[in-house]
Protein backbone atom coordinates (compact mmCIF):
# COMPACT_ATOMS: atom_id res chain seq x y z
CA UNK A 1 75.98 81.67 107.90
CA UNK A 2 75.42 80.96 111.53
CA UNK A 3 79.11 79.54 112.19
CA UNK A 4 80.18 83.23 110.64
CA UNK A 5 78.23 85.27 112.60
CA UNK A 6 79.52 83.36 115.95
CA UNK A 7 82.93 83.67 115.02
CA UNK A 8 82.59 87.48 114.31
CA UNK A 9 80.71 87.88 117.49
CA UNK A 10 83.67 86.04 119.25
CA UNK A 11 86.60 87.80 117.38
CA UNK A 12 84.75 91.33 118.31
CA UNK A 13 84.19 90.66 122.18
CA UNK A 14 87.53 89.52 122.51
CA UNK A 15 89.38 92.51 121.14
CA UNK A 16 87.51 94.48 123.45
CA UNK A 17 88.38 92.80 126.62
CA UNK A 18 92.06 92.98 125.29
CA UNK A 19 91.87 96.40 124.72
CA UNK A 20 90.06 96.71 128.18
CA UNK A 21 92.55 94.85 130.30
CA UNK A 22 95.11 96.45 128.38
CA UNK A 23 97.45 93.39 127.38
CA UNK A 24 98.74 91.90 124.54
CA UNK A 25 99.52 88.86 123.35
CA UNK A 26 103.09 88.98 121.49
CA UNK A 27 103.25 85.67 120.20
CA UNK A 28 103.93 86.42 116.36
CA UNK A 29 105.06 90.05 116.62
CA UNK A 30 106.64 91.49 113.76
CA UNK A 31 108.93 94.17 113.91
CA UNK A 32 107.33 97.20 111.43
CA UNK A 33 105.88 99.83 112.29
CA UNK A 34 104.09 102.22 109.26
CA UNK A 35 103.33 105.23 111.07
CA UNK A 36 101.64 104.47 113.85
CA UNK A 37 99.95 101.30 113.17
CA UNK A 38 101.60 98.18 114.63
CA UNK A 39 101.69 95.16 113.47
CA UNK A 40 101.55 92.94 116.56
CA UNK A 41 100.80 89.40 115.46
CA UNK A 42 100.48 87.24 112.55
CA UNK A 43 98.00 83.91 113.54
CA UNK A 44 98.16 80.86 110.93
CA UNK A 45 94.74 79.26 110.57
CA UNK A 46 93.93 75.48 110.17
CA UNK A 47 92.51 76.25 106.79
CA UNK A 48 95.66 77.71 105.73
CA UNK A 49 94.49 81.34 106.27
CA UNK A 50 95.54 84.16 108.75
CA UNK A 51 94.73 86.55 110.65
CA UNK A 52 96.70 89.99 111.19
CA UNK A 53 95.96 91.99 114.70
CA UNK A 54 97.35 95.77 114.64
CA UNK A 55 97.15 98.38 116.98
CA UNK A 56 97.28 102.44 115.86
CA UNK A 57 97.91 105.02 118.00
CA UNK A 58 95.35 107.35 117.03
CA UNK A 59 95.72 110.04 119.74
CA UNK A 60 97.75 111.16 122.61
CA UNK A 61 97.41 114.84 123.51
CA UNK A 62 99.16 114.41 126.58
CA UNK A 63 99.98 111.95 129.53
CA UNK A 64 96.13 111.97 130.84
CA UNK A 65 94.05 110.93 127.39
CA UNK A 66 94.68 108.65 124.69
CA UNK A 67 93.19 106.99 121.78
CA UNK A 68 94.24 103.51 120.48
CA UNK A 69 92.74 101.10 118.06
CA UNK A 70 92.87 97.63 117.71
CA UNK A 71 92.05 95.82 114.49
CA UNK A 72 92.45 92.09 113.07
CA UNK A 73 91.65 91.18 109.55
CA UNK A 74 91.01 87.78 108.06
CA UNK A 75 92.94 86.66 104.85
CA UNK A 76 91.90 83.50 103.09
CA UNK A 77 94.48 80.80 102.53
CA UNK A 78 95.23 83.01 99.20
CA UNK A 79 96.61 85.72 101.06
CA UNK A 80 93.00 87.91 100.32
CA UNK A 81 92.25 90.03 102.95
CA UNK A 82 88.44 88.85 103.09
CA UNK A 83 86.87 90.78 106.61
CA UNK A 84 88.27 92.55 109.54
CA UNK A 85 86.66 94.57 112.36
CA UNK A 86 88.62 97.22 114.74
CA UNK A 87 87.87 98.63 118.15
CA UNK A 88 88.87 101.78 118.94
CA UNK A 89 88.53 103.34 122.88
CA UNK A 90 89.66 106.88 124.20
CA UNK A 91 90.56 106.89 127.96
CA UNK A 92 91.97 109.32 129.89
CA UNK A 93 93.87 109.02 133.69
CA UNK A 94 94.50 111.68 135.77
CA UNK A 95 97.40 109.62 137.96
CA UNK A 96 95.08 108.28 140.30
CA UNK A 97 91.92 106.86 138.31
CA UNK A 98 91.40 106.02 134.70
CA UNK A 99 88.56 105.91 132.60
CA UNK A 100 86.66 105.21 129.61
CA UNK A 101 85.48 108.25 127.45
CA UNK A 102 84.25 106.60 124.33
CA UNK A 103 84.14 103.57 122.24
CA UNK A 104 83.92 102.60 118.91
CA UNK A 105 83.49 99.17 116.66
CA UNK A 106 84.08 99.19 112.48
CA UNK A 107 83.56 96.45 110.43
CA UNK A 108 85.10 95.44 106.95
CA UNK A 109 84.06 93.27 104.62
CA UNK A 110 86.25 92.69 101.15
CA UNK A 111 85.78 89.87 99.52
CA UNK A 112 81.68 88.87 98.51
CA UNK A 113 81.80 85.98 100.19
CA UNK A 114 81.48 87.45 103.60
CA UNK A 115 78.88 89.54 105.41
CA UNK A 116 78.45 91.40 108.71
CA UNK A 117 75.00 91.28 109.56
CA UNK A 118 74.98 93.10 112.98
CA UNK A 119 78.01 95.20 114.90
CA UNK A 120 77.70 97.44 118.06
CA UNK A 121 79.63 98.96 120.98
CA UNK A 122 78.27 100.42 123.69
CA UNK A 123 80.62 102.28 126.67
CA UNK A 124 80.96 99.94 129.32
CA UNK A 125 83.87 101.72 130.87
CA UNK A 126 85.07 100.44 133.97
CA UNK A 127 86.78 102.79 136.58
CA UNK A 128 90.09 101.94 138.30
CA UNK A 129 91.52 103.90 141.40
């Protein structure tokens, strides 16, 4: 139960710093697009599982705020989608500095084998100029 909760912990805080530094890895990518979700990688695990990262598009009222979300979900080796957990920030720049307005953490749990115990976010927005 341990080794589950560190790997959630792990998966969670790096999504976040992605979504913070803004990049994306495209190793994987595939090419479809429903709506505005993305589908921007497809990771094989050792255990024959995967993992699926999207991104969604959630908002974009104009040039100076936007809302994204990432989310990856776990599938077992079965193809069963068994948890997943998505970040989701709203920033805004005004062509000089950005910044952080709000964000947002969800977590997912399908298949009984699997629990989330404990899940936060808390804004630590960082200001660029």
């Amino acid at each position: 139960m341990k080794m589950k909760k560190l790997v959630a912990l792990i998966v969670i805080v790096s999504m976040i710093l992605t979504l913070a530094k803004g990049t994306e890895s495209k190793a994987g990518t595939v090419s479809r697009n429903d709506g505005d979700e993305q589908i921007l990688s497809i990771e094989y695990l050792e255990n024959g599982g995967f993992v699926i990262t999207t991104i969604e598009n959630i908002t974009e009222n104009n040039r100076s705020q936007v809302t994204k979300s990432k989310k990856k979900t776990f599938y077992s080796s079965a193809g069963v989608a068994e948890w997943a957990v998505k970040v989701k920030g709203t920033f805004t720049y005004d062509g000089t500095t950005s910044s952080c307005l709000s964000d947002s953490v969800t977590t997912y749990v399908y298949s009984g084998g699997w629990s989330i115990t404990n899940s936060s976010s808390s804004l630590r927005c960082r200001f660029y100029s």
